[in-house]
Protein backbone atom coordinates (compact mmCIF):
# COMPACT_ATOMS: atom_id res chain seq x y z
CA UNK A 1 -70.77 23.53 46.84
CA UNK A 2 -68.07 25.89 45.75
CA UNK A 3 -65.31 23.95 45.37
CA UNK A 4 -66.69 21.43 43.15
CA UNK A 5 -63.65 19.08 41.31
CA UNK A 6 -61.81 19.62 44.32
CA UNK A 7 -64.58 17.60 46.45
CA UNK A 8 -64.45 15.09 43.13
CA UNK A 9 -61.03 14.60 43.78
CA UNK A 10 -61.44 14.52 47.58
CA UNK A 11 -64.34 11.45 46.79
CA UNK A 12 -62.29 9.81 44.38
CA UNK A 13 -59.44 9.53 47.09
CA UNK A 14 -61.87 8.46 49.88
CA UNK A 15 -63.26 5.71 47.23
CA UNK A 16 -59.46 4.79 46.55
CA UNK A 17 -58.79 4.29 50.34
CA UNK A 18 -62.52 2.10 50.43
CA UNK A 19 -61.29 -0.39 47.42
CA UNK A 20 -57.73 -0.61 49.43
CA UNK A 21 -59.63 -1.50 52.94
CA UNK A 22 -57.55 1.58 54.53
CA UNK A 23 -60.75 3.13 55.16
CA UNK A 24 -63.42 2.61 58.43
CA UNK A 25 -66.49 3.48 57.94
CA UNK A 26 -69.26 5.06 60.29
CA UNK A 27 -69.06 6.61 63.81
CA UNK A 28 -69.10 3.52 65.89
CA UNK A 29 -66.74 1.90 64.36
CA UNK A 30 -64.41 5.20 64.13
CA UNK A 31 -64.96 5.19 68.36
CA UNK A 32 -64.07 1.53 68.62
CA UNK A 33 -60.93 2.29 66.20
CA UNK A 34 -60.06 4.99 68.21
CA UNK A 35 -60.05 3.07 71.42
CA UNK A 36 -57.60 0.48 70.34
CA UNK A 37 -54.16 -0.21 69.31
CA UNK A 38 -54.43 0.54 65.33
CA UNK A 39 -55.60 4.24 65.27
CA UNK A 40 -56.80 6.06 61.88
CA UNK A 41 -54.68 8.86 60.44
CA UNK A 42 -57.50 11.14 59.77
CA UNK A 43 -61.45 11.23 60.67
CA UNK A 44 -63.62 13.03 57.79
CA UNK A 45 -67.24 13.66 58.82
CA UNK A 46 -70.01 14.58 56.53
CA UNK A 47 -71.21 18.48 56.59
CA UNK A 48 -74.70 17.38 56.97
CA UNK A 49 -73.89 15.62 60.56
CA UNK A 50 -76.10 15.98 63.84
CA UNK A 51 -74.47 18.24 66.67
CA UNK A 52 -74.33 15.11 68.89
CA UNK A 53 -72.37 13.05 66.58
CA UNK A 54 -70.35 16.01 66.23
CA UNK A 55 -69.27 16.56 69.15
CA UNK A 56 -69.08 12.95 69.57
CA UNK A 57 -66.31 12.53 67.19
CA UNK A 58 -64.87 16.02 68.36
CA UNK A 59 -64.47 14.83 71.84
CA UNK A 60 -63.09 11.22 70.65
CA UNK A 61 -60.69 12.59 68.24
CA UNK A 62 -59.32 15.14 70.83
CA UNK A 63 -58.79 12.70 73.72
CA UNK A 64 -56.86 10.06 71.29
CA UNK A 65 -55.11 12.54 69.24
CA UNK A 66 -56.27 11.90 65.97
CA UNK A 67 -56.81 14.92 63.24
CA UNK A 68 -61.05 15.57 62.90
CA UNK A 69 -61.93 17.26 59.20
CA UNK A 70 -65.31 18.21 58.54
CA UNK A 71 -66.17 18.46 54.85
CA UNK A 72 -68.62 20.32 52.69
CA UNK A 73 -69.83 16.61 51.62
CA UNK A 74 -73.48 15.56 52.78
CA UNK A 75 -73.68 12.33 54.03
CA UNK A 76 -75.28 10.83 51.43
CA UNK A 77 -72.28 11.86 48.51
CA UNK A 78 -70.28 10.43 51.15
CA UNK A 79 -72.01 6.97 51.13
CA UNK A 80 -71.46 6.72 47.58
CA UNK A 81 -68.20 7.72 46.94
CA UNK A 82 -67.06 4.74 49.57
CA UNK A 83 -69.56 1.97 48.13
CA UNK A 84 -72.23 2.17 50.89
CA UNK A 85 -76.27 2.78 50.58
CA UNK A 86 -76.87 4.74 53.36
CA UNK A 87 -76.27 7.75 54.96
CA UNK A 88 -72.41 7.97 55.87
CA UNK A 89 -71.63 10.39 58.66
CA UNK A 90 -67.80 10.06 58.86
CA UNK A 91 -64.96 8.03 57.29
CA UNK A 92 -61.58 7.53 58.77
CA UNK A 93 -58.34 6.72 56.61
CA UNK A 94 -55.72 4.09 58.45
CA UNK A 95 -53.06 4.22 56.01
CA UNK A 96 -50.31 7.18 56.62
CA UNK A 97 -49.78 7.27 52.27
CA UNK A 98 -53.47 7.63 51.56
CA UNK A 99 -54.27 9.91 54.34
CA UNK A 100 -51.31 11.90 52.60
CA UNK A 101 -53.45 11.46 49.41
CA UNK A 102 -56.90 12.32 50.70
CA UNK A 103 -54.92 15.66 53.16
CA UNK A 104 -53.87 16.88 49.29
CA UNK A 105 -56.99 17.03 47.74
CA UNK A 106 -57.96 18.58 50.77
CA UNK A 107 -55.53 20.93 50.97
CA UNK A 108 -56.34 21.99 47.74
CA UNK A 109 -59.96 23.72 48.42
């Protein structure tokens, strides 16, 4: 990874929004977010994803109108940063001020 304290900060931000409970975690429960009434700000998928989940998200994102980032975080990284032991293939922020947050560290690669 190039942009290495920038993906720190990005993790740190994504770990802020997991201790705050702003954060949803997985790709079926991003879908089932996406489908009702309180949607996320912003859905962040791993680099390391399969092209079905991919275009999974893609597609869902698209349709409801939701902003789809894909990082140069593997899965794994991603796990960690938001307290989980497995493989993490997307996160989605549901708070406007820490999508603001997480969209600056992004913004900064």
């Amino acid at each position: 990874m190039t942009n290495e304290p920038n993906n720190e900060k990005l993790l740190r931000a994504l770990g802020l929004c997991a201790k705050a409970r702003k954060l949803i975690i997985g790709t079926p429960m991003i879908c089932e977010a996406l489908r009702g009434k309180q949607k996320p700000f912003l859905v962040i998928t791993a680099a390391d994803n399969a092209a079905n989940t991919k275009k999974r998200l893609s597609d869902k994102c698209t349709f409801y109108g939701v902003r789809l980032t894909e990082t140069a975080i593997d899965g794994e990284t991603l796990a960690a940063a938001v307290g989980k032991h497995a493989k993490v293939a997307a996160v989605a922020v549901t708070d406007e001020n820490l999508c603001r947050l997480v969209e600056s560290t992004m913004n900064n690669n």
